[in-house]
Protein backbone atom coordinates (compact mmCIF):
# COMPACT_ATOMS: atom_id res chain seq x y z
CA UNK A 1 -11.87 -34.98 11.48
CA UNK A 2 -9.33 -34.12 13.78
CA UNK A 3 -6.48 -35.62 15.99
CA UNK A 4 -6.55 -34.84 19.52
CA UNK A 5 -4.16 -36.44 21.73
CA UNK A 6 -4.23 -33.76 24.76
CA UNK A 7 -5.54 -35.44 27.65
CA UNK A 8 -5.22 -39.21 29.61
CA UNK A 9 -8.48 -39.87 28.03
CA UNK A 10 -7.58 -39.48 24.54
CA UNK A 11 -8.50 -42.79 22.46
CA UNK A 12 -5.87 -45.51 21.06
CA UNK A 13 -4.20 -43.31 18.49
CA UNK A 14 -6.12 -39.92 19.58
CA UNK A 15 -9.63 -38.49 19.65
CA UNK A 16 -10.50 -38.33 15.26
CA UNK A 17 -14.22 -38.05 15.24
CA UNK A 18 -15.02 -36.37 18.50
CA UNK A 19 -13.40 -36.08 22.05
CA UNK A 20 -14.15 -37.91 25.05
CA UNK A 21 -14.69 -34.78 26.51
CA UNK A 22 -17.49 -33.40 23.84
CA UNK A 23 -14.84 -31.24 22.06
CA UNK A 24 -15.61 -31.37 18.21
CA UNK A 25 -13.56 -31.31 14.77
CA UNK A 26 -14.63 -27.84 14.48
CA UNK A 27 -13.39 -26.45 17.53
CA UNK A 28 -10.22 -28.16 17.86
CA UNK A 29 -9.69 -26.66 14.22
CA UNK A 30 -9.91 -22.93 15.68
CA UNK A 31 -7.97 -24.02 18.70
CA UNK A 32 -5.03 -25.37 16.45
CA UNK A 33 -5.32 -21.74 14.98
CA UNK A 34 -4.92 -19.97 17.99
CA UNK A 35 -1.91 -22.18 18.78
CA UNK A 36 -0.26 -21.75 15.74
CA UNK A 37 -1.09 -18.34 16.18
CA UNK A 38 0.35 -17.46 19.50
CA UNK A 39 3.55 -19.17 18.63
CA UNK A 40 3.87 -16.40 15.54
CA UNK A 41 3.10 -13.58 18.23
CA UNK A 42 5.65 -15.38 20.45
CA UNK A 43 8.23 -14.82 17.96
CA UNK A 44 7.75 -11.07 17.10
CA UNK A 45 7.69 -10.52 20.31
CA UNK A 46 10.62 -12.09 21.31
CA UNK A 47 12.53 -10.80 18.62
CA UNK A 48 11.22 -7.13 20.45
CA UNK A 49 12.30 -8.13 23.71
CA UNK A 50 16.22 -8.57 22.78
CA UNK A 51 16.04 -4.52 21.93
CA UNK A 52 14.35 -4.23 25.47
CA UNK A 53 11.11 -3.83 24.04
CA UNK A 54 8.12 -5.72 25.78
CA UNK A 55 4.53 -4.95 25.73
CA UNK A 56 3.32 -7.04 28.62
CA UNK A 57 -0.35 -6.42 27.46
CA UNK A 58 1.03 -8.97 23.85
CA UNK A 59 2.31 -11.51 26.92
CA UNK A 60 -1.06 -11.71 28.62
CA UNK A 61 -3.15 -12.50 25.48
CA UNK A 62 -0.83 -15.16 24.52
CA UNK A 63 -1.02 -16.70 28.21
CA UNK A 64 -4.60 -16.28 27.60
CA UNK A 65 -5.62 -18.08 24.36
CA UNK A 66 -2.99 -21.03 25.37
CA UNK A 67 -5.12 -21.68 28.45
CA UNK A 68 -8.24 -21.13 26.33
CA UNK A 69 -7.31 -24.15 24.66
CA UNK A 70 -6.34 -26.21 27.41
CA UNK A 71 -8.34 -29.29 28.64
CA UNK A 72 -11.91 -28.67 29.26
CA UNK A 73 -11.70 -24.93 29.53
CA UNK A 74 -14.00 -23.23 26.96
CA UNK A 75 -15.93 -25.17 24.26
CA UNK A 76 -17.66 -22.42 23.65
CA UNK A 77 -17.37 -21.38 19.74
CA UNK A 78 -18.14 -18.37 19.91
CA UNK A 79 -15.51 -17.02 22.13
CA UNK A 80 -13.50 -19.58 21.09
CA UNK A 81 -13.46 -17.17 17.86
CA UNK A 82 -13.56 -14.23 19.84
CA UNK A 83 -10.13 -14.94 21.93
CA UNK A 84 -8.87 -16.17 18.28
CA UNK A 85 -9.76 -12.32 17.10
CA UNK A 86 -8.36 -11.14 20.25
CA UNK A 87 -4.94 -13.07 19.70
CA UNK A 88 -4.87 -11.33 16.09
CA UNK A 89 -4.77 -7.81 17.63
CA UNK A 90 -1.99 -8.88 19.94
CA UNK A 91 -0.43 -10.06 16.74
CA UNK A 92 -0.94 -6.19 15.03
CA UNK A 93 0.53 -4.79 18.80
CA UNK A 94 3.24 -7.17 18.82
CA UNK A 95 4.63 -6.56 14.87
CA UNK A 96 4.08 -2.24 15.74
CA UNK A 97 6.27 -3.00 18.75
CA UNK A 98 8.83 -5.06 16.88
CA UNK A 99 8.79 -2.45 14.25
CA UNK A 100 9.44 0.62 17.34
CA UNK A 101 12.45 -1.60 18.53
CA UNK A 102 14.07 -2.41 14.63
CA UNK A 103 13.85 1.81 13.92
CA UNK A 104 14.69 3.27 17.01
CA UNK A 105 17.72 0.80 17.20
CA UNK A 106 18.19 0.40 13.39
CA UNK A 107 17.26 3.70 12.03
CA UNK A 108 14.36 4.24 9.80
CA UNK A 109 14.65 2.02 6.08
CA UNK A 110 15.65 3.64 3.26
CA UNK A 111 15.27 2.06 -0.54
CA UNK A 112 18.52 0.57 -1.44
CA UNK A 113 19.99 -1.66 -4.22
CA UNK A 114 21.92 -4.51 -2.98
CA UNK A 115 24.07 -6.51 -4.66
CA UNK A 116 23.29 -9.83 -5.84
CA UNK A 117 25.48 -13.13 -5.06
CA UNK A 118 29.01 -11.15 -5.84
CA UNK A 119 31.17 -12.54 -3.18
CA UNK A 120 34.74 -11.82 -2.22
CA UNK A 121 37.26 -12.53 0.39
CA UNK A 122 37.35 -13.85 3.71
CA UNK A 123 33.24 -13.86 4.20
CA UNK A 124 30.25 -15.09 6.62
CA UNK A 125 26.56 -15.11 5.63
CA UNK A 126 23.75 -14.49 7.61
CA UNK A 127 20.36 -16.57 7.32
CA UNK A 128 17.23 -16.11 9.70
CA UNK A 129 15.08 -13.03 10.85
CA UNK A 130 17.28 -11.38 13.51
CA UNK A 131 18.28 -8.00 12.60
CA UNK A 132 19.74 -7.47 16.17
CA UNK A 133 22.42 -10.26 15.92
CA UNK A 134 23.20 -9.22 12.42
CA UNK A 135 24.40 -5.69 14.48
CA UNK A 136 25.61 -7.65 17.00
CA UNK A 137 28.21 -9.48 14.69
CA UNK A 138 28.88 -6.44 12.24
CA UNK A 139 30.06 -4.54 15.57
CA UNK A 140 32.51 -7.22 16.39
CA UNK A 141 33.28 -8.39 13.01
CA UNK A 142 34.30 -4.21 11.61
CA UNK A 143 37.76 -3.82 10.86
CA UNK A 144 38.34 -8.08 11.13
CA UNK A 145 38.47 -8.22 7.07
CA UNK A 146 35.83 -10.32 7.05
CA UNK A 147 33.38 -9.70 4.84
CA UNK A 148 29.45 -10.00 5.97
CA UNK A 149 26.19 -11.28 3.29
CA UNK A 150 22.53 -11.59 4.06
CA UNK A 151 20.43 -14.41 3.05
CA UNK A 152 17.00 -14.71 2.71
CA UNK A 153 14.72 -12.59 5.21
CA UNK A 154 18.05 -10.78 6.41
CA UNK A 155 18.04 -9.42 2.79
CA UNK A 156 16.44 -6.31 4.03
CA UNK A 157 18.73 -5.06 6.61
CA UNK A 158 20.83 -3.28 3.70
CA UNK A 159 17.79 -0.74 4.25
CA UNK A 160 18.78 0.01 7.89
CA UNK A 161 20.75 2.91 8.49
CA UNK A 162 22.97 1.44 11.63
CA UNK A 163 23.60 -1.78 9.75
CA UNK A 164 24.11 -0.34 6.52
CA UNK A 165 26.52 2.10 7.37
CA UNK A 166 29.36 -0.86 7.91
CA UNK A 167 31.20 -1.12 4.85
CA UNK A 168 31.33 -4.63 5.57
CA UNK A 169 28.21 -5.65 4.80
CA UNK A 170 28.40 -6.69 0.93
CA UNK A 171 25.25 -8.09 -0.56
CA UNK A 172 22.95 -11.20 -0.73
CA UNK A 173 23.61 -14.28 -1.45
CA UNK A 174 20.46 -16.88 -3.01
CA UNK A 175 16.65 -16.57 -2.24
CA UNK A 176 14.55 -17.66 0.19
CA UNK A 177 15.34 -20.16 3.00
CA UNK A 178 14.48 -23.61 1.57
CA UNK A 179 18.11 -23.12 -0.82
CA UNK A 180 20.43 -23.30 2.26
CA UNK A 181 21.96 -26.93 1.51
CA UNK A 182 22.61 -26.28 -1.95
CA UNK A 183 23.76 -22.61 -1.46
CA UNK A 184 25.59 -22.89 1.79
CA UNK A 185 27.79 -26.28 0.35
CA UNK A 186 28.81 -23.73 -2.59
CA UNK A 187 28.98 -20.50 0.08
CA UNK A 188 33.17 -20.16 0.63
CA UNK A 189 32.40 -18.99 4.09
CA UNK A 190 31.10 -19.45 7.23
CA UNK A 191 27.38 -19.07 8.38
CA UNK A 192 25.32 -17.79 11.13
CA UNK A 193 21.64 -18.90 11.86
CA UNK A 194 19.66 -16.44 13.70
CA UNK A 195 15.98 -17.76 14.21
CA UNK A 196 13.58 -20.11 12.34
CA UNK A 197 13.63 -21.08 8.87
CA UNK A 198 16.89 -23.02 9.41
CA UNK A 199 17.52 -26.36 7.39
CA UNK A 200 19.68 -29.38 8.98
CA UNK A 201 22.81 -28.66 7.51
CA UNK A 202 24.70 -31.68 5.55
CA UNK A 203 28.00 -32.75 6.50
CA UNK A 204 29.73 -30.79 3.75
CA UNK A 205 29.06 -27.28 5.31
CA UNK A 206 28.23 -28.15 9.09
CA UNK A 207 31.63 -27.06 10.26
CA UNK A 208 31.14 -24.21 9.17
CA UNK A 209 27.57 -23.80 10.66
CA UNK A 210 27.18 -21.24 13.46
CA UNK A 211 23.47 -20.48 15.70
CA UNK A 212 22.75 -18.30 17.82
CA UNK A 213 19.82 -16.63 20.22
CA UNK A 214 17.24 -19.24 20.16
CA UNK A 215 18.25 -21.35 16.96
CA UNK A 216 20.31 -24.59 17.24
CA UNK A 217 21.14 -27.21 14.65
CA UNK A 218 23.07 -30.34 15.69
CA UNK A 219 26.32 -30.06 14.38
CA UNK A 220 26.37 -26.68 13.95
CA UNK A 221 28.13 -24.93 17.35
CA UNK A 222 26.16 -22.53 18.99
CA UNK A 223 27.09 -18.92 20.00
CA UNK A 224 26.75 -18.09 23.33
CA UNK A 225 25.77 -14.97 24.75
CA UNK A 226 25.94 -12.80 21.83
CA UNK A 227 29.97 -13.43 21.52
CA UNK A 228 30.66 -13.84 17.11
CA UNK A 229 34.47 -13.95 17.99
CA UNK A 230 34.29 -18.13 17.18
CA UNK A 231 32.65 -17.48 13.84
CA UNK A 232 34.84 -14.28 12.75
CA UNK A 233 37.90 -16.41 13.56
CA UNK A 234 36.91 -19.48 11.91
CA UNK A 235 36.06 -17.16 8.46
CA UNK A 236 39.21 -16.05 8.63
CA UNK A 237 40.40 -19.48 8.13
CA UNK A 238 38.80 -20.45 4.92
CA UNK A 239 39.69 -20.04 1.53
CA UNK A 240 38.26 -17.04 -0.58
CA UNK A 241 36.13 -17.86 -3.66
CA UNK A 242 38.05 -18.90 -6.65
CA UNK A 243 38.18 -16.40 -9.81
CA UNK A 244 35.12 -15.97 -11.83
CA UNK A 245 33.00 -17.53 -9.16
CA UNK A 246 30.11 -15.72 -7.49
CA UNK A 247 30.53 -12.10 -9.62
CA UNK A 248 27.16 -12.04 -10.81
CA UNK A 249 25.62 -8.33 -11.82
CA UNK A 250 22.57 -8.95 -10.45
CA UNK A 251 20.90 -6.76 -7.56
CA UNK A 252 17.51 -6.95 -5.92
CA UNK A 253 15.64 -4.00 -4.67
CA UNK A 254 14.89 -3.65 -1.02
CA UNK A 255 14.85 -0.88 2.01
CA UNK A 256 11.38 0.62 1.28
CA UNK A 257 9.20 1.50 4.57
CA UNK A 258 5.92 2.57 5.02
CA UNK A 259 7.35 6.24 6.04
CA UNK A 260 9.21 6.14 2.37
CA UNK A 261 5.25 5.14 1.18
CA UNK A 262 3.35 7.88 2.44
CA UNK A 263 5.86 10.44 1.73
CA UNK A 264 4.39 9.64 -1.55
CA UNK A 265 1.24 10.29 -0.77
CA UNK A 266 0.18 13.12 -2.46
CA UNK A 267 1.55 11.38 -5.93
CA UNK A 268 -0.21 8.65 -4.76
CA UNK A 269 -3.65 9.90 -4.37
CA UNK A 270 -2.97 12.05 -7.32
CA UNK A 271 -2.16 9.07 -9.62
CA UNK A 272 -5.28 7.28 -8.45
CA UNK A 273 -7.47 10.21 -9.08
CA UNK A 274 -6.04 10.51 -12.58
CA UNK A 275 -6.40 7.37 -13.62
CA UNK A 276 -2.75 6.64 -13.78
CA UNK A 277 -2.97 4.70 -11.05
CA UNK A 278 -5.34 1.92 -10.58
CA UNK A 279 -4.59 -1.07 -7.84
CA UNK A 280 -2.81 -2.09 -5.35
CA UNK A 281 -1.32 -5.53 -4.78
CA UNK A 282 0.06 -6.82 -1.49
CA UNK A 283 1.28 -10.06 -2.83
CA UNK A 284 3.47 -11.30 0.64
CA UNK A 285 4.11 -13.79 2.55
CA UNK A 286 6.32 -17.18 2.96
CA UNK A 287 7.84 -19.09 0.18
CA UNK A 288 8.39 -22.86 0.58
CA UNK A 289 9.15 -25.51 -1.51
CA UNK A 290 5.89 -27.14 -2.01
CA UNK A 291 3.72 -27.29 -5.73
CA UNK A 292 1.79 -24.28 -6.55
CA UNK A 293 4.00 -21.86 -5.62
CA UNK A 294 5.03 -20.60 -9.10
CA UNK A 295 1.11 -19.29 -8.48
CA UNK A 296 2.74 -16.18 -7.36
CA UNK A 297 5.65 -15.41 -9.87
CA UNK A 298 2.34 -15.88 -12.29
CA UNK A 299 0.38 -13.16 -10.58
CA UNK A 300 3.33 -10.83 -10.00
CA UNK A 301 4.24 -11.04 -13.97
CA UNK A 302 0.91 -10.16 -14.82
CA UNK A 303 -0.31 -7.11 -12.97
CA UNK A 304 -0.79 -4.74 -14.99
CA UNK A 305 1.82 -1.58 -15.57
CA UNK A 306 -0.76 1.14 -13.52
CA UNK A 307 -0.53 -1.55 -11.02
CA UNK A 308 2.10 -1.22 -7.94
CA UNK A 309 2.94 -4.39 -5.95
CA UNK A 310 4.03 -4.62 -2.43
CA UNK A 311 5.58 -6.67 -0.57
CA UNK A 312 6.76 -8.04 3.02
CA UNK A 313 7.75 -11.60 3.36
CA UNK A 314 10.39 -14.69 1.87
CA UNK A 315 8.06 -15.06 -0.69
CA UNK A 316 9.26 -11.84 -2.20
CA UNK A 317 11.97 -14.42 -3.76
CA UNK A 318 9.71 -15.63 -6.30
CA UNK A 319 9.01 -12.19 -8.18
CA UNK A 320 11.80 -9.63 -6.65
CA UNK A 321 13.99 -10.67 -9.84
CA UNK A 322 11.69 -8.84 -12.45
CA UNK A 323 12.37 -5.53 -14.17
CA UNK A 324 9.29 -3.30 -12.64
CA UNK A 325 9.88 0.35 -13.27
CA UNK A 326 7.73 3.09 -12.43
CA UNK A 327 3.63 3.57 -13.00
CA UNK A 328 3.46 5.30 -16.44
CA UNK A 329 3.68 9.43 -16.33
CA UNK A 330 4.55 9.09 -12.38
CA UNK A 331 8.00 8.46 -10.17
CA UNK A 332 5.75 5.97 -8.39
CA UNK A 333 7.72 2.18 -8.02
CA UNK A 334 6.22 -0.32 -9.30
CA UNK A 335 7.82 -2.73 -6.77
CA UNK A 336 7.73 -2.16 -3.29
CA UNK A 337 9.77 -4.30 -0.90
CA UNK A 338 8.74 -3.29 2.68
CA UNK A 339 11.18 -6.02 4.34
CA UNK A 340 10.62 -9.28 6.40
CA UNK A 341 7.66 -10.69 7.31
CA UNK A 342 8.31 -9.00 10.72
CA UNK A 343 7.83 -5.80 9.17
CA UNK A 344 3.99 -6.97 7.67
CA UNK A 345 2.59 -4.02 10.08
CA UNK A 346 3.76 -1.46 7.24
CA UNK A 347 1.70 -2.99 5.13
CA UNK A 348 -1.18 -2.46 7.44
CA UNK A 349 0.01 1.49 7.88
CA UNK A 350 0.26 2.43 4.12
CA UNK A 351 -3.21 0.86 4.06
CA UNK A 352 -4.86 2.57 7.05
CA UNK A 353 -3.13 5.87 5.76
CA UNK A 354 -4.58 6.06 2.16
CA UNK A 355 -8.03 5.12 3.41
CA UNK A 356 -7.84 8.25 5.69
CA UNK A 357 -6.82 10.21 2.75
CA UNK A 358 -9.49 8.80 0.62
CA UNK A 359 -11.73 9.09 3.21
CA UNK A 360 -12.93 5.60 2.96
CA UNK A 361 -12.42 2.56 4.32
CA UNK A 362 -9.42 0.13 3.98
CA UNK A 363 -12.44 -2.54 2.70
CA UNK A 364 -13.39 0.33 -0.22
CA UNK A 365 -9.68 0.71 -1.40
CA UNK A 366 -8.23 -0.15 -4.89
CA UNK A 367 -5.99 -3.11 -2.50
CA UNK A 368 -6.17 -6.77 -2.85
CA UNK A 369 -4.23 -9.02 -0.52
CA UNK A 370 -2.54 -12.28 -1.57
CA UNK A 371 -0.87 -14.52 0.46
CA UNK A 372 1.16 -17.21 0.24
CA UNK A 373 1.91 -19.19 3.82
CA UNK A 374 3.95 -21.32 5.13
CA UNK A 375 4.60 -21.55 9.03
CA UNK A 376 2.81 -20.02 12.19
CA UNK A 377 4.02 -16.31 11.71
CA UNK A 378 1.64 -16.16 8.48
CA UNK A 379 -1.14 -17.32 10.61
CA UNK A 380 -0.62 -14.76 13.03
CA UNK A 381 -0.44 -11.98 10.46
CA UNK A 382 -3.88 -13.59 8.87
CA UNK A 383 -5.64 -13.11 12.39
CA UNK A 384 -4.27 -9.98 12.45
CA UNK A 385 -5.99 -8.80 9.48
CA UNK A 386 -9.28 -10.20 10.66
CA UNK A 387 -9.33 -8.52 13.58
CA UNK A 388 -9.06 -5.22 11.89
CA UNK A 389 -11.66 -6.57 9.52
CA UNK A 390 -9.86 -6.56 6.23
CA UNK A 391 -12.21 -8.53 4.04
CA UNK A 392 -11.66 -11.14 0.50
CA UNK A 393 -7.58 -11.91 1.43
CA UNK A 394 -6.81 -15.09 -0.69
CA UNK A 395 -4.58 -17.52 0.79
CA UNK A 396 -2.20 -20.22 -0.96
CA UNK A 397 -0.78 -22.15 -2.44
CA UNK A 398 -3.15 -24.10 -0.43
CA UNK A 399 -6.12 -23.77 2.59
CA UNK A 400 -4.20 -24.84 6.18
CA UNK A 401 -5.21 -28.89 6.81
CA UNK A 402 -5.95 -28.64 9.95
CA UNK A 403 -8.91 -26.55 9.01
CA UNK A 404 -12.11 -28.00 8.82
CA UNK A 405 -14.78 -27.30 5.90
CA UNK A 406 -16.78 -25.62 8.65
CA UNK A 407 -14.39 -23.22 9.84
CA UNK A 408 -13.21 -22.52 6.04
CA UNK A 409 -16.81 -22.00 5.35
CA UNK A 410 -17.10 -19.94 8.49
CA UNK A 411 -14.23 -17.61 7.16
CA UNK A 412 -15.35 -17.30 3.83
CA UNK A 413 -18.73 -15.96 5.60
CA UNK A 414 -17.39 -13.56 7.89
CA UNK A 415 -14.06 -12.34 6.36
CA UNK A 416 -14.02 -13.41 3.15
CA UNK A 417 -11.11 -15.56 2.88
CA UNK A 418 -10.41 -17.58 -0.24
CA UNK A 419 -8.12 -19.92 -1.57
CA UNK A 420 -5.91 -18.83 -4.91
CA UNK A 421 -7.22 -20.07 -8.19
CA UNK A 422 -5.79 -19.61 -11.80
CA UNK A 423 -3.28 -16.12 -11.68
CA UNK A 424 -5.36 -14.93 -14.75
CA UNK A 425 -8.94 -15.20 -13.28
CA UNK A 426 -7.52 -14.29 -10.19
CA UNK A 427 -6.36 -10.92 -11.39
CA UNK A 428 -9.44 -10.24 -13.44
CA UNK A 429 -11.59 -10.87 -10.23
CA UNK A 430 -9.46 -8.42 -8.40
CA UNK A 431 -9.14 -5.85 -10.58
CA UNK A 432 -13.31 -5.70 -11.59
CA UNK A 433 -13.05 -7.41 -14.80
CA UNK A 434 -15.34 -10.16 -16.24
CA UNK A 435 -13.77 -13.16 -15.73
């Protein structure tokens, strides 16, 4: 079934069955995908293009698969799937170039501890993906005594040289993105919104609510052309937390790169050969509030201690709170937080690196890919992998609805793709094991 509502000729209440036209259920499923995924591509590589980085070759195949799914242009399914593959290496072209601008303007990650909601004084947090405005207001906000926190994706800019090197910037404050009304009414400060992921705030905390690039929030006041001055000043205003409020001891782990990765290398391939060493887990992705996300605290709990886990990706938030360590007789962590979900292409590196040094392919190694999605980044990262033809990635907590049983069936066939299942059988299937 599907709902198609894209032309004059559209039905009361939209094409369901089939179109006027002769488009089917099945095709308008993989069309829905390629719009879904362009808008994730869209967003990397605008994000890119605020450093002055642009790949106009990312631009044209985004022009291209929305006008593939225009009215009456291709019906077609196989290059329907074939501009769908194409948008997916766009999607690998656009995260490398996003991941050029972040280093060469950021400086290159480096593993850091960060503290854990302990706030104190005059203080703004920062929510959303871009690591650009969080420079941006650190630059104009040094030396203000105000005192700058990360939430959610922006936890990993305390691994970027050029934004960690402001004493300013403190910590984290709460998890992933779906907390913001119950965190930001108990936040003492003010608070910036940088991209997606942003929740209407509720009149308790809206005041205090500040967007800016592309984000907007009514009642929140909107920044205008990169100027923080309004936000700095209005911090400066409002009370610091009382006593014995947010001093927690906690810290989460963050600032790993794939660079930091295969410096390891040689441990790496040592450990494996050895036997100390015997899977990798990319467990990544969005969190959200739905059911069935706990799936994923399960799975990260379980893996076994000559297991390592990495991971890029809000859904981090679930897991990044357990005590890890190091693979047994090595230095090799067995947590590895390689940032947002803008910086998913490291993944892809570290993999593409060890199966040259294993001389194998990225299909043959000891790597299984879980993730968990929410929102049309995820499903550009997913065509992404297909297009480099990474096979059996399971997907959760549950299979996209506007897929069809066909097209599910169709990428079960050719790529493997799979829903997750029980944490326990899931692991055993992964790792080889009778299940």
């Amino acid at each position: 079934m599907m709902d198609c509502l894209q032309c004059e000729q559209t039905l009361d209440g939209g094409c369901t069955t089939a179109g006027v036209c002769g488009k089917d259920p099945n095709l308008d499923s993989v069309q829905e995908t390629m719009i879904l995924g362009a808008k994730g591509v869209s967003a990397y590589a605008h994000h890119a293009r605020e450093m002055g980085y642009v790949d106009e070759g990312v631009d044209a195949t985004v022009h291209e698969t929305l006008f593939h799914t225009l009215t009456n242009v291709n019906f077609d399914m196989d290059e329907t799937i074939g501009q769908a593959l194409d948008l997916g290496s766009a999607a690998i072209d656009a995260m490398e170039l996003l991941d050029d601008a972040h280093t060469e303007t950021l400086g290159t990650p480096e593993p850091a501890e960060v503290p854990e909601n302990q706030v104190a004084g005059k203080s703004i947090v920062v929510t959303g993906h871009d690591l650009y405005a969080l420079k941006e207001l650190l630059e104009q906000s040094e030396g203000e005594g105000v005192n700058v926190y990360t939430h959610s994706e922006m936890l990993p800019a305390h691994g970027y040289p050029e934004l960690a090197k402001y004493d300013h910037l403190k910590g984290n404050v709460g998890e992933a993105w779906f907390d913001q009304q119950d965190l930001f009414r108990e936040f003492p400060g003010a608070i910036v919104g940088t991209s997606n992921c942003l929740m209407p705030p509720s009149g308790s905390y809206a005041d205090r609510f500040y967007t800016t690039t592309v984000a907007g929030l009514e009642g929140a006041t909107h920044l205008e052309d990169g100027d923080f001055s309004p936000v700095i000043e209005h911090a400066k205003e409002l009370p610091e937390p009382d006593a014995g409020e947010w001093n927690s001891d906690e810290t989460l782990s963050t600032g790993f790169y794939h660079e930091t990765v295969l410096d390891m290398a040689p441990q790496i391939v040592e450990a494996v050969e050895e036997g100390k060493l015997r899977h990798f887990f990319v467990i990544a992705g969005c969190d959200g509030p739905t059911d069935g996300r706990e799936y994923y605290r399960e799975l990260a709990k379980s893996v076994p201690e000559d297991c390592v886990v990495l991971t890029t990706g809000c859904g981090k938030f679930r897991f990044n709170d357990l005590e890890y360590g190091t693979v047994p007789e090595t230095e090799i962590p067995r947590f590895i937080d390689l940032g947002q979900c803008n910086n998913s292409i490291s993944t892809v590196k570290i993999a593409a690196a060890l199966a040259e040094a294993f001389d194998c392919s990225v299909n043959d190694l000891p790597v299984s890919i879980v993730l968990s999605w929410f929102e049309q980044k995820a499903v550009a990262v997913l065509l992404g992998l297909f297009d480099l033809g990474i096979q059996n990635v399971r997907i959760g907590p549950t299979i996209p609805e506007w897929l069809t049983d066909d097209v599910v069936e169709l990428l079960n066939d050719e790529f493997g793709l799979q829903a997750v299942g029980d944490p326990e059988d899931d692991l055993a299937e992964m790792l080889g094991e009778p299940v």
